[in-house]
C-alpha atoms as a PDB file:
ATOM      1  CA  UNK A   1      65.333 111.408 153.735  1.00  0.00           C
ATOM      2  CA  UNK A   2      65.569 114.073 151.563  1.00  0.00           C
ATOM      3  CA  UNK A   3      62.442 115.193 149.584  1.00  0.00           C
ATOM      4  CA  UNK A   4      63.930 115.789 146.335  1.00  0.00           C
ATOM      5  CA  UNK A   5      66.091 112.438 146.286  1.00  0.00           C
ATOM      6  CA  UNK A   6      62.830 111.024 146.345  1.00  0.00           C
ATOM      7  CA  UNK A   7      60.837 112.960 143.772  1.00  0.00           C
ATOM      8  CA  UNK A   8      63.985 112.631 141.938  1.00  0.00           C
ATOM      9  CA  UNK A   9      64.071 109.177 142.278  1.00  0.00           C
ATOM     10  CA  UNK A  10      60.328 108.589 141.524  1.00  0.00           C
ATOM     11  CA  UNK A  11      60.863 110.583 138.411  1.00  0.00           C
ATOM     12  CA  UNK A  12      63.331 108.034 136.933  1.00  0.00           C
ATOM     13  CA  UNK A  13      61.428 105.007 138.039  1.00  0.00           C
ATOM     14  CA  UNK A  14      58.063 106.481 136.089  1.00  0.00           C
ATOM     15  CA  UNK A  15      59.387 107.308 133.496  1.00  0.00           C
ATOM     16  CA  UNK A  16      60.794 103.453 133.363  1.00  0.00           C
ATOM     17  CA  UNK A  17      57.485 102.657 133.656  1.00  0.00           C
ATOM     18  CA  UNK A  18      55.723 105.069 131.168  1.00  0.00           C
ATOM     19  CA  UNK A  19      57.832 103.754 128.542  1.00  0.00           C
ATOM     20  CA  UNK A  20      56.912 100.111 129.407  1.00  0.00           C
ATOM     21  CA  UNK A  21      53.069 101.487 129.257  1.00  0.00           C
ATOM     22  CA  UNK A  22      54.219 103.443 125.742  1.00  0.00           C
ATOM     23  CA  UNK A  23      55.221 101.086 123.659  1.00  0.00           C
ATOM     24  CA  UNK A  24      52.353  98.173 125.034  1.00  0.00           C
ATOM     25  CA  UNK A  25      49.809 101.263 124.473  1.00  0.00           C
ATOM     26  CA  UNK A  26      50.901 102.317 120.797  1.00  0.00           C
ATOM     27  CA  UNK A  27      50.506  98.714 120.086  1.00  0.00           C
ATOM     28  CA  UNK A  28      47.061  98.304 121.245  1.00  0.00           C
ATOM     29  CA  UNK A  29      46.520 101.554 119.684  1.00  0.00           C
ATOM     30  CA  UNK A  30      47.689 100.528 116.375  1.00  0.00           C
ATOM     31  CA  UNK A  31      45.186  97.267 116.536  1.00  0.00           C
ATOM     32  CA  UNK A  32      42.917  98.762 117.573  1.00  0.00           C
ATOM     33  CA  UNK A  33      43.149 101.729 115.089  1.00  0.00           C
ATOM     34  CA  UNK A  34      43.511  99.332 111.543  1.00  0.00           C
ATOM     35  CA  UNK A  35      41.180  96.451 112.851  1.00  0.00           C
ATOM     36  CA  UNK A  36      38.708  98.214 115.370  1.00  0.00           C
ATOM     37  CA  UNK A  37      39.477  95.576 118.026  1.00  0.00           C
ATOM     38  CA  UNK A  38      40.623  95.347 121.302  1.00  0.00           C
ATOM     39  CA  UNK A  39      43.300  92.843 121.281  1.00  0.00           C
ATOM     40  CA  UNK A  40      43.308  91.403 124.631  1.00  0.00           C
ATOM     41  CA  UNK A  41      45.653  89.161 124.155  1.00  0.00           C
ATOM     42  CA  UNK A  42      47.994  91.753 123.776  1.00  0.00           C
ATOM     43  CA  UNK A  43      49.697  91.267 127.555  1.00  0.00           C
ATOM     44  CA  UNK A  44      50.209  87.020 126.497  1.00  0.00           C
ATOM     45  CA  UNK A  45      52.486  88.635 123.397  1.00  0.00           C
ATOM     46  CA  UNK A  46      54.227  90.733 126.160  1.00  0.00           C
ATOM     47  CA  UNK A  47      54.594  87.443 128.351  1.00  0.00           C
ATOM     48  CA  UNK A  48      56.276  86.051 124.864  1.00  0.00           C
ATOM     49  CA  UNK A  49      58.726  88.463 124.016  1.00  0.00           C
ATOM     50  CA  UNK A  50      59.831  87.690 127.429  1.00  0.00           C
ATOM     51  CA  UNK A  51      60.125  83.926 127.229  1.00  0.00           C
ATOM     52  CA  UNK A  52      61.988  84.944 123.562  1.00  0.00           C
ATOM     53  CA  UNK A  53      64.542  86.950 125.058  1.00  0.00           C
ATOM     54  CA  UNK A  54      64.829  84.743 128.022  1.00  0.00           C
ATOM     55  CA  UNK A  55      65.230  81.860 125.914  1.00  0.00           C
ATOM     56  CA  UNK A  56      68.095  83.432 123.597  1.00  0.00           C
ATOM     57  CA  UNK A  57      69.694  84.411 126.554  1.00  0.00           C
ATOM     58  CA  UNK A  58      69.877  81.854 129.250  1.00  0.00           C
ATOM     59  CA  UNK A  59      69.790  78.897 126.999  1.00  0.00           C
ATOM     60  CA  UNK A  60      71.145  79.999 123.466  1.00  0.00           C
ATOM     61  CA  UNK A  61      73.585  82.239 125.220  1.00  0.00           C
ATOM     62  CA  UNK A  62      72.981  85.135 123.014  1.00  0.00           C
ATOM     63  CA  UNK A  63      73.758  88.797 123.477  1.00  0.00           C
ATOM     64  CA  UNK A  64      70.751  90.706 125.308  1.00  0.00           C
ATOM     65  CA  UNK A  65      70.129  93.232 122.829  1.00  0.00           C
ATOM     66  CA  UNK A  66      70.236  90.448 120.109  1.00  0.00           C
ATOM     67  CA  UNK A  67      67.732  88.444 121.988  1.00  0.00           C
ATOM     68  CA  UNK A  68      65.293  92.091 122.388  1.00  0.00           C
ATOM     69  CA  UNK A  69      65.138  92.144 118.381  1.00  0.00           C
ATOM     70  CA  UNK A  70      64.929  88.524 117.680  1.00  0.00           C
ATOM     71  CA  UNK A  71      61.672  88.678 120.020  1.00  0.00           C
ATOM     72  CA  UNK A  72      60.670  91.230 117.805  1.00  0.00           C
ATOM     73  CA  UNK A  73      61.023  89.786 114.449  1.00  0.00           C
ATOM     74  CA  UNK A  74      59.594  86.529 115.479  1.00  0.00           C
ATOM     75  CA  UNK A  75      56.622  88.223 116.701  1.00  0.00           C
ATOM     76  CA  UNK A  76      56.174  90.225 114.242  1.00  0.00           C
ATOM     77  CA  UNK A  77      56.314  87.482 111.693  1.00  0.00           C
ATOM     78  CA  UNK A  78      54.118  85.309 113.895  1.00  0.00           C
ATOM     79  CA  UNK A  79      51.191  88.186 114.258  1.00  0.00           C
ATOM     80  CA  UNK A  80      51.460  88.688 110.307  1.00  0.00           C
ATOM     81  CA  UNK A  81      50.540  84.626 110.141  1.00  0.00           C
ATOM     82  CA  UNK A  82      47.544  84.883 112.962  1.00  0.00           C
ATOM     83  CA  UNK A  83      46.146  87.827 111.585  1.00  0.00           C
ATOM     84  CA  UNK A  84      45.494  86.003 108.451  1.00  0.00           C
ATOM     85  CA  UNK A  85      44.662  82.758 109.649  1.00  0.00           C
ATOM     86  CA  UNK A  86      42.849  83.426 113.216  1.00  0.00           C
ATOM     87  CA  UNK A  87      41.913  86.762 112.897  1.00  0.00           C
ATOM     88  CA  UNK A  88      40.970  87.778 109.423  1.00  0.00           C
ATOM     89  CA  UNK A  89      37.226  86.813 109.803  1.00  0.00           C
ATOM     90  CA  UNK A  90      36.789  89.217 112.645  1.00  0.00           C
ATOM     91  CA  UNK A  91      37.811  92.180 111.075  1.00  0.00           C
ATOM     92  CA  UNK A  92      35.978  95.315 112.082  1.00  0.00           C
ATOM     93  CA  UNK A  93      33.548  92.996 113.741  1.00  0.00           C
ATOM     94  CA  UNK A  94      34.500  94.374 117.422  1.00  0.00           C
ATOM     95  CA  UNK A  95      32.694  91.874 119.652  1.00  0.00           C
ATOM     96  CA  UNK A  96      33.499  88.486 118.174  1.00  0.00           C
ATOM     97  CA  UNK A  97      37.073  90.004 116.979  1.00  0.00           C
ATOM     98  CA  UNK A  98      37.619  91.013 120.700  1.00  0.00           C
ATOM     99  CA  UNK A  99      36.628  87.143 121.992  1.00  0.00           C
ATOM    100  CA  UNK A 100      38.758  85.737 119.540  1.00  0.00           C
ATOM    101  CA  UNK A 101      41.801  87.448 120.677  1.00  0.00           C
ATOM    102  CA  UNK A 102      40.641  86.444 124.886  1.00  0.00           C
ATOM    103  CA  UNK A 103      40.523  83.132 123.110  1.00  0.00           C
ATOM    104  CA  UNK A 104      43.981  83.807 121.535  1.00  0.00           C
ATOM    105  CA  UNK A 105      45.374  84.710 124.652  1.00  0.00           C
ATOM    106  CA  UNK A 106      44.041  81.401 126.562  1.00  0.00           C
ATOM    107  CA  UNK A 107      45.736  79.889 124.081  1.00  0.00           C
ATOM    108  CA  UNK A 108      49.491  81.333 124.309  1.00  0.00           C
ATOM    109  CA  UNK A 109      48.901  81.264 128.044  1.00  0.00           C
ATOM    110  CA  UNK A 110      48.574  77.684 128.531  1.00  0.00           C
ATOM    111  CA  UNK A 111      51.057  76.759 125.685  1.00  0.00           C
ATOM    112  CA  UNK A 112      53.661  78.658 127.688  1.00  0.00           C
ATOM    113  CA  UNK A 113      52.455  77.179 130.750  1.00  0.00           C
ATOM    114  CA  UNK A 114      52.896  73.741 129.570  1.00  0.00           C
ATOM    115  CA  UNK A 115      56.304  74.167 128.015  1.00  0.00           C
ATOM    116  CA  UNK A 116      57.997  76.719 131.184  1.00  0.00           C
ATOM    117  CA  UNK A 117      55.571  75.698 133.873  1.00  0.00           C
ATOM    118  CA  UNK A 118      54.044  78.085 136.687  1.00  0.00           C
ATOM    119  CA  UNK A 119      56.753  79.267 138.674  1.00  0.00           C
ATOM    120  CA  UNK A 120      58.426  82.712 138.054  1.00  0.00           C
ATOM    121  CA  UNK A 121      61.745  82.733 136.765  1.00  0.00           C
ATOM    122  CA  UNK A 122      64.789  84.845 136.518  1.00  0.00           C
ATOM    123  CA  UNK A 123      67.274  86.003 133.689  1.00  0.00           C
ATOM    124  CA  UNK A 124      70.708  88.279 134.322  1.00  0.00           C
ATOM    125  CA  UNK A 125      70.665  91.835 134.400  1.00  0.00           C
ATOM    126  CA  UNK A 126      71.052  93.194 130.974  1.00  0.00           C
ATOM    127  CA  UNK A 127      74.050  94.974 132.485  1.00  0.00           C
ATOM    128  CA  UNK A 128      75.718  95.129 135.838  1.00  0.00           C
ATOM    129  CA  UNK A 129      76.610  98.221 137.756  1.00  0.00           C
ATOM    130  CA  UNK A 130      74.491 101.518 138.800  1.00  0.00           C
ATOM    131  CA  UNK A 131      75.215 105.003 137.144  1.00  0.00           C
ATOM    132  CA  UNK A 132      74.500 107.906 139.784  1.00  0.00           C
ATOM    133  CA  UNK A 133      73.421 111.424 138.887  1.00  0.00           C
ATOM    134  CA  UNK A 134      73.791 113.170 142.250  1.00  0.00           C
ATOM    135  CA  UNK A 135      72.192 111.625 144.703  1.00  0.00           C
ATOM    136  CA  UNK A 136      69.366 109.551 142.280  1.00  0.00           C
ATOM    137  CA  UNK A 137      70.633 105.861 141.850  1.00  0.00           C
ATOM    138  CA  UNK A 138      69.723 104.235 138.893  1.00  0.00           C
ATOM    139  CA  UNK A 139      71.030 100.122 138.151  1.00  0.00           C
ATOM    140  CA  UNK A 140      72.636 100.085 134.365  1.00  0.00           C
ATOM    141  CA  UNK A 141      70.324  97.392 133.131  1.00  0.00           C
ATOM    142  CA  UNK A 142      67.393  99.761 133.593  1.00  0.00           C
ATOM    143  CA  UNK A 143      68.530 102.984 131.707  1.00  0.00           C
ATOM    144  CA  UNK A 144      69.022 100.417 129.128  1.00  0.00           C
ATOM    145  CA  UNK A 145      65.616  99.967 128.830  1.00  0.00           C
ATOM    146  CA  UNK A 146      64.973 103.977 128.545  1.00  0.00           C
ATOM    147  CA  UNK A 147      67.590 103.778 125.967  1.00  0.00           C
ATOM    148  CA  UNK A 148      66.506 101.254 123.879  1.00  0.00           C
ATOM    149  CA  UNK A 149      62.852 101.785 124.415  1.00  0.00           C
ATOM    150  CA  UNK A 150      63.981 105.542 123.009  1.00  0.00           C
ATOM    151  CA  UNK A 151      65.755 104.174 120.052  1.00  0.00           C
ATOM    152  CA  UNK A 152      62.636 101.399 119.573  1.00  0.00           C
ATOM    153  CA  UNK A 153      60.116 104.924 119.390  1.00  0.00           C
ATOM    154  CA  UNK A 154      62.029 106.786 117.107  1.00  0.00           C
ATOM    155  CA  UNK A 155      62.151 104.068 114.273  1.00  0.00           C
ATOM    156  CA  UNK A 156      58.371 103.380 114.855  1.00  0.00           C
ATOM    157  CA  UNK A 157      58.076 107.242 114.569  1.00  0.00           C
ATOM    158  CA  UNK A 158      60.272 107.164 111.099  1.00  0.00           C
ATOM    159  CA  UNK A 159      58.230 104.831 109.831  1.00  0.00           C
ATOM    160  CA  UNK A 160      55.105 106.040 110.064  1.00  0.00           C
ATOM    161  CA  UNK A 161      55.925 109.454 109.027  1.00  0.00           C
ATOM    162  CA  UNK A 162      58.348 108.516 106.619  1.00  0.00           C
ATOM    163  CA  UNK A 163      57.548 105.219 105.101  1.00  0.00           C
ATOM    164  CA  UNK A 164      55.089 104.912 102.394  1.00  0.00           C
ATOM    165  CA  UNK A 165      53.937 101.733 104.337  1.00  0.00           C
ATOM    166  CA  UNK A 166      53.611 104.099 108.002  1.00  0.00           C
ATOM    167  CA  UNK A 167      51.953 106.571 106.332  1.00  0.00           C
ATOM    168  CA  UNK A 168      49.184 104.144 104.648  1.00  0.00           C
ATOM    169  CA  UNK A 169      48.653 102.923 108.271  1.00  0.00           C
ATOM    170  CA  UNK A 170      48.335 106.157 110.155  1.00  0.00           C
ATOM    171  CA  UNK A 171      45.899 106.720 107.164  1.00  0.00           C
ATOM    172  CA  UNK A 172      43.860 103.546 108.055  1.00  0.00           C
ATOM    173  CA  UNK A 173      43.863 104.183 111.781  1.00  0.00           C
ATOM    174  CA  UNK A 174      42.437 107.622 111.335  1.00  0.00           C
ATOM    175  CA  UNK A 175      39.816 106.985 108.887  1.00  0.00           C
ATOM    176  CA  UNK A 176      39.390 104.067 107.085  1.00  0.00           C
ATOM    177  CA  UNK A 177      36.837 104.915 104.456  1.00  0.00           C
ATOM    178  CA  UNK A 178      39.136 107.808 103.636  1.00  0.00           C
ATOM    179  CA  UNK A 179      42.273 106.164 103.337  1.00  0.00           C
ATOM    180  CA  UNK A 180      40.325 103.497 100.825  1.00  0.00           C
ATOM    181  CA  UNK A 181      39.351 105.767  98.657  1.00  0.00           C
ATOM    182  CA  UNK A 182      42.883 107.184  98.203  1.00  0.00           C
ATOM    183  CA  UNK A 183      43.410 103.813  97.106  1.00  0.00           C
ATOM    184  CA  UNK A 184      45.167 101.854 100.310  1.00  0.00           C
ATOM    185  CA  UNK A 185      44.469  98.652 100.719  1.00  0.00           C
ATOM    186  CA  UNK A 186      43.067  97.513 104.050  1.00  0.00           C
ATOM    187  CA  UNK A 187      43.880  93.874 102.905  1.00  0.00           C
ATOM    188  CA  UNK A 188      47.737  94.764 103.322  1.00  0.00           C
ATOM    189  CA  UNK A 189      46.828  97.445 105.925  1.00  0.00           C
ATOM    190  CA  UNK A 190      45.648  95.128 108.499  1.00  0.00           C
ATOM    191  CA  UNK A 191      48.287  91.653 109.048  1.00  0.00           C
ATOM    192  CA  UNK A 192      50.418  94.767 108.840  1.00  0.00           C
ATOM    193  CA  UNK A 193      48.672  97.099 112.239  1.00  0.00           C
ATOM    194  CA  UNK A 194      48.447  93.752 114.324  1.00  0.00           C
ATOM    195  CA  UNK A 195      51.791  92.436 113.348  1.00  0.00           C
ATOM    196  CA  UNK A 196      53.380  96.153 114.620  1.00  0.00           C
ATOM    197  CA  UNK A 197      51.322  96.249 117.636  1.00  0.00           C
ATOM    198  CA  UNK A 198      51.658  92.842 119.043  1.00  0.00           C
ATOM    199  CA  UNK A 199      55.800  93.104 118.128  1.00  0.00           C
ATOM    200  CA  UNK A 200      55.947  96.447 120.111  1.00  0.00           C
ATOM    201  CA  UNK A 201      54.480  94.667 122.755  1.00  0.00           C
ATOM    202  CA  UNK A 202      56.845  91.809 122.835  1.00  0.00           C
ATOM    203  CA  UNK A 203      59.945  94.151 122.915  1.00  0.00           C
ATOM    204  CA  UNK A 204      57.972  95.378 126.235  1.00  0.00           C
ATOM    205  CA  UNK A 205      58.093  92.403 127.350  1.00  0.00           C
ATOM    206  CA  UNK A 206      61.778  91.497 125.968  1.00  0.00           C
ATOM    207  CA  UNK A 207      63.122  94.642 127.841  1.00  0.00           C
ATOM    208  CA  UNK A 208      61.256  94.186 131.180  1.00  0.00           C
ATOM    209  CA  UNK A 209      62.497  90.603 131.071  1.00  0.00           C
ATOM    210  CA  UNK A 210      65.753  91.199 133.281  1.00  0.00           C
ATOM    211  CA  UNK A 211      64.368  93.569 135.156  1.00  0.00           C
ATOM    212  CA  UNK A 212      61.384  91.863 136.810  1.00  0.00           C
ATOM    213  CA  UNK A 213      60.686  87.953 136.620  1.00  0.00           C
ATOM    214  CA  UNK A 214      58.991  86.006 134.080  1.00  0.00           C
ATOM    215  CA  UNK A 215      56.080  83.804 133.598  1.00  0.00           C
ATOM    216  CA  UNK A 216      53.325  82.657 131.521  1.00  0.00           C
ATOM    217  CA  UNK A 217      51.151  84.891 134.399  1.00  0.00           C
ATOM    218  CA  UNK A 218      53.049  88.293 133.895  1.00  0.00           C
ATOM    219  CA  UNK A 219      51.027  89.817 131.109  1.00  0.00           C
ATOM    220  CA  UNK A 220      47.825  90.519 132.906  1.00  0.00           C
ATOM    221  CA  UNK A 221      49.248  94.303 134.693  1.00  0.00           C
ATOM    222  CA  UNK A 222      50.868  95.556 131.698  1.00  0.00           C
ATOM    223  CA  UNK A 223      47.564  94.774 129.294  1.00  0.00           C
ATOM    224  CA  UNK A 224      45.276  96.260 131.830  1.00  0.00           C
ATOM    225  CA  UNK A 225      47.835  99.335 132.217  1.00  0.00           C
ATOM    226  CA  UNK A 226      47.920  99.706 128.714  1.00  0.00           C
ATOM    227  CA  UNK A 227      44.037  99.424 128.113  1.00  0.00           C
ATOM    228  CA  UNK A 228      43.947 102.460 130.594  1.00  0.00           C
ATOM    229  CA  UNK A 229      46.351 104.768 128.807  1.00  0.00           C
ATOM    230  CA  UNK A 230      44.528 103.852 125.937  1.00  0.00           C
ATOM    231  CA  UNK A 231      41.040 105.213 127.345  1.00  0.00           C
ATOM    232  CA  UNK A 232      42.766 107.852 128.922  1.00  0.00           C
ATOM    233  CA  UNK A 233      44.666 109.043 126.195  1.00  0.00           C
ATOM    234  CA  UNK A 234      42.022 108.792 122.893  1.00  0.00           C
ATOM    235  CA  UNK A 235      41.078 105.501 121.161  1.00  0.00           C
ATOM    236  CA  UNK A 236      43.317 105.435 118.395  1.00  0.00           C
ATOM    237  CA  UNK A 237      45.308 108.513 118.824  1.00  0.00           C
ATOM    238  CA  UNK A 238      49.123 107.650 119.407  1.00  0.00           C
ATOM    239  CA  UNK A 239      49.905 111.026 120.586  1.00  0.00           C
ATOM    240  CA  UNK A 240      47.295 110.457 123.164  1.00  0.00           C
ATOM    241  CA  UNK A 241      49.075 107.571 124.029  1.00  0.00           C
ATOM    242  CA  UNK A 242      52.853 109.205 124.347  1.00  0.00           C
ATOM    243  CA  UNK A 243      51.300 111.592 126.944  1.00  0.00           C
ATOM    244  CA  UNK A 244      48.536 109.662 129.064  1.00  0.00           C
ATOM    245  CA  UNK A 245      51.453 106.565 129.016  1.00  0.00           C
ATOM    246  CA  UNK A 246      54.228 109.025 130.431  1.00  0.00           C
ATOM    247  CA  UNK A 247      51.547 110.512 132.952  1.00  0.00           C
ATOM    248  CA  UNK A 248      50.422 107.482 134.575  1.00  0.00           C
ATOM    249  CA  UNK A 249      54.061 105.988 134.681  1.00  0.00           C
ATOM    250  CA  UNK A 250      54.918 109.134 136.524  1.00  0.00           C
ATOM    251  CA  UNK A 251      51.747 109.434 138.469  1.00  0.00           C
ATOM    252  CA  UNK A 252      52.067 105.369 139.478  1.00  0.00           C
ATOM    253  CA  UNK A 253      55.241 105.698 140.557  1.00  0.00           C
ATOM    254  CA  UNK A 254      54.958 109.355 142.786  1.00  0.00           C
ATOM    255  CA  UNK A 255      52.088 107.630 144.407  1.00  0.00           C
ATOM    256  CA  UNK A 256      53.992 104.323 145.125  1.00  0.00           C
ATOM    257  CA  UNK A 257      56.592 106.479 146.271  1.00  0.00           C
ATOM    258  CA  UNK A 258      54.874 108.828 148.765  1.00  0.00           C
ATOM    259  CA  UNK A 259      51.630 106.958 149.884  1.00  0.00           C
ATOM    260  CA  UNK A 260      50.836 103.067 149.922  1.00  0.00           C
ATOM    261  CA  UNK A 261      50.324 100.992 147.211  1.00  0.00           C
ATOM    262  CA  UNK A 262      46.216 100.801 147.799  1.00  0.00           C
ATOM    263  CA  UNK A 263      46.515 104.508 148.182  1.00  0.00           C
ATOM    264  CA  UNK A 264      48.243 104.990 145.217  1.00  0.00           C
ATOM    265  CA  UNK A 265      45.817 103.241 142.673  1.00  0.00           C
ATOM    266  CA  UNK A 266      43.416 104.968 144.023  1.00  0.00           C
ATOM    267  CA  UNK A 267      44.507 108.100 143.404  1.00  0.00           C
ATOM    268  CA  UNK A 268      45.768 107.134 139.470  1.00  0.00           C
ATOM    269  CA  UNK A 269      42.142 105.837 139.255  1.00  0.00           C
ATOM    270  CA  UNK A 270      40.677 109.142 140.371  1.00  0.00           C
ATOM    271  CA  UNK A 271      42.953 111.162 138.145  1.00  0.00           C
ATOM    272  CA  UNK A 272      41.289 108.793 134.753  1.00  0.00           C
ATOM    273  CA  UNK A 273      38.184 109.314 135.899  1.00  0.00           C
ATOM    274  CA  UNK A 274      38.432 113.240 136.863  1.00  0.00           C
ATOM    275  CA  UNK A 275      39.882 113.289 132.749  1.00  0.00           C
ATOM    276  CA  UNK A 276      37.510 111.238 131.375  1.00  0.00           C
ATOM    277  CA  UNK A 277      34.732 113.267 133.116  1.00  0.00           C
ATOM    278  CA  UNK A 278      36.599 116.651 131.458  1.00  0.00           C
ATOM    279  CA  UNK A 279      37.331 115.289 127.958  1.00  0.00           C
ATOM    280  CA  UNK A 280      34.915 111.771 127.455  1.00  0.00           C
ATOM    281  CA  UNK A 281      36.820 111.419 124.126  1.00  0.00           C
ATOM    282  CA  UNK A 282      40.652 111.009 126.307  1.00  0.00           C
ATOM    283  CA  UNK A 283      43.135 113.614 126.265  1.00  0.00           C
ATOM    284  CA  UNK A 284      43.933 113.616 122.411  1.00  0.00           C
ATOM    285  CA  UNK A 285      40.664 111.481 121.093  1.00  0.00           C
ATOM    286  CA  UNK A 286      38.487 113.032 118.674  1.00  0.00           C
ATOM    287  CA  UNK A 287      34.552 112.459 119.096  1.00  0.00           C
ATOM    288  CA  UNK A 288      32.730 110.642 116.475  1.00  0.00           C
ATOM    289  CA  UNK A 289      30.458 112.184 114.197  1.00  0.00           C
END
């Protein structure tokens, strides 16, 4: 088979996949940044915006793109609520705030396993047909998710450069004691980072919904995929993010391409370690003083 069909061919698939890792990583990233804790029950908000859009689609018989957004309002709306009522007395306390959200997570899981049950389950394609560029075949439903997971980037990027409420919360997540005594309020600044972070995820999960199955299980890969990009890339930097996110898509899906899958994660697991070994602080993190 021709070589550069393949790479060609890898090179679509990854960067599928880096944009799945993207917008799960910026979330974490943006938790993590306001509220100095790792959310890990960031992959069970994931699992729900996939059970949203599955819902709206297969039982409320709503348009697909219709069904990515409502996932997104609903969780944003929902991690405005938990922030204040689960979360709030954990703030910047990074151990107990981090077993709250495992806790959190149990939580979701089992409520979604009680109301969909175990077993994976399938939605339609969010649109049928392939679109060829040479010899590289790519299925329509899955460009849709580079296309929309372009247009969902963009927006988050006008935002927080833009908005007066982005540009408070890029102030938070790079230095809080700063951006409080320019007068932003962390009260505000917070519901707001974990609502954003957990409703990126959710479209993540909402736009990988057709393409593989879903289940109250399927959050686990994409959290631990997006803790790693967030190591590799710089706690709390997003640009750090953007490139480690679009490097290990690309890096998973070369590997998975030209050696086995065993093979393959070791190699992505040598290539954190040989960075983290270069630059301790990630590829874009800044050391603390």
């Amino acid at each position: 088979m021709d070589i550069f069909f393949l790479l060609g061919q890898a090179l679509m698939n990854g960067l599928i996949i880096g944009l799945l890792y993207l917008l799960m990583a910026i979330g974490f990233t943006l938790v993590f940044g306001v509220m100095r804790i790792a959310n890990f029950a960031h992959g069970e908000f994931y699992m729900l915006g996939a059970f949203i859009a599955f819902i709206c689609v297969t039982q409320l018989g709503l348009p697909y793109m219709l069904s990515v957004l409502i996932a997104f309002v609903l969780t944003l709306v929902l991690g405005w609520i938990l922030e204040i009522v689960v979360l709030k007395p954990f703030r910047g306390d990074e151990l107990n705030g981090l077993i709250a959200t495992l806790g959190l997570g149990m939580v979701i899981q089992n409520v979604a396993l009680m109301a969909f049950g175990p077993d994976p389950q399938s939605m339609p394609p969010a649109a049928e047909g392939v679109v060829s560029l040479g010899k590289i075949v790519m299925p329509l439903s899955r460009l849709y998710v580079v296309a929309f997971s372009a247009v969902v980037l963009v927006a988050l990027y006008v935002f927080l450069m833009h908005s007066k409420a982005g540009r408070a919360l890029r102030a938070v997540v790079q230095d809080m004691e700063i951006a409080s005594s320019y007068g932003i309020r962390s009260g505000a600044a917070y519901p707001l980072g974990f609502a954003l972070g957990i409703a990126l995820a959710a479209i993540a999960g909402a736009l990988m919904a057709p393409v593989f199955s879903v289940s109250p299980f399927i959050g686990a890969t994409p959290l631990f995929k997006a803790f790693i990009v967030v190591v590799l890339g710089g706690l709390g930097s997003i640009g750090g993010a953007v490139l480690a996110s679009l490097l290990l898509g690309i890096s998973e899906s070369l590997g998975g391409t030209f050696f086995d899958g065993s093979t393959a994660d070791m190699l992505i697991f040598a290539l954190v370690i040989l960075v983290l070994v270069i630059r301790p602080t990630g590829l874009l993190g800044r050391a603390e003083h």
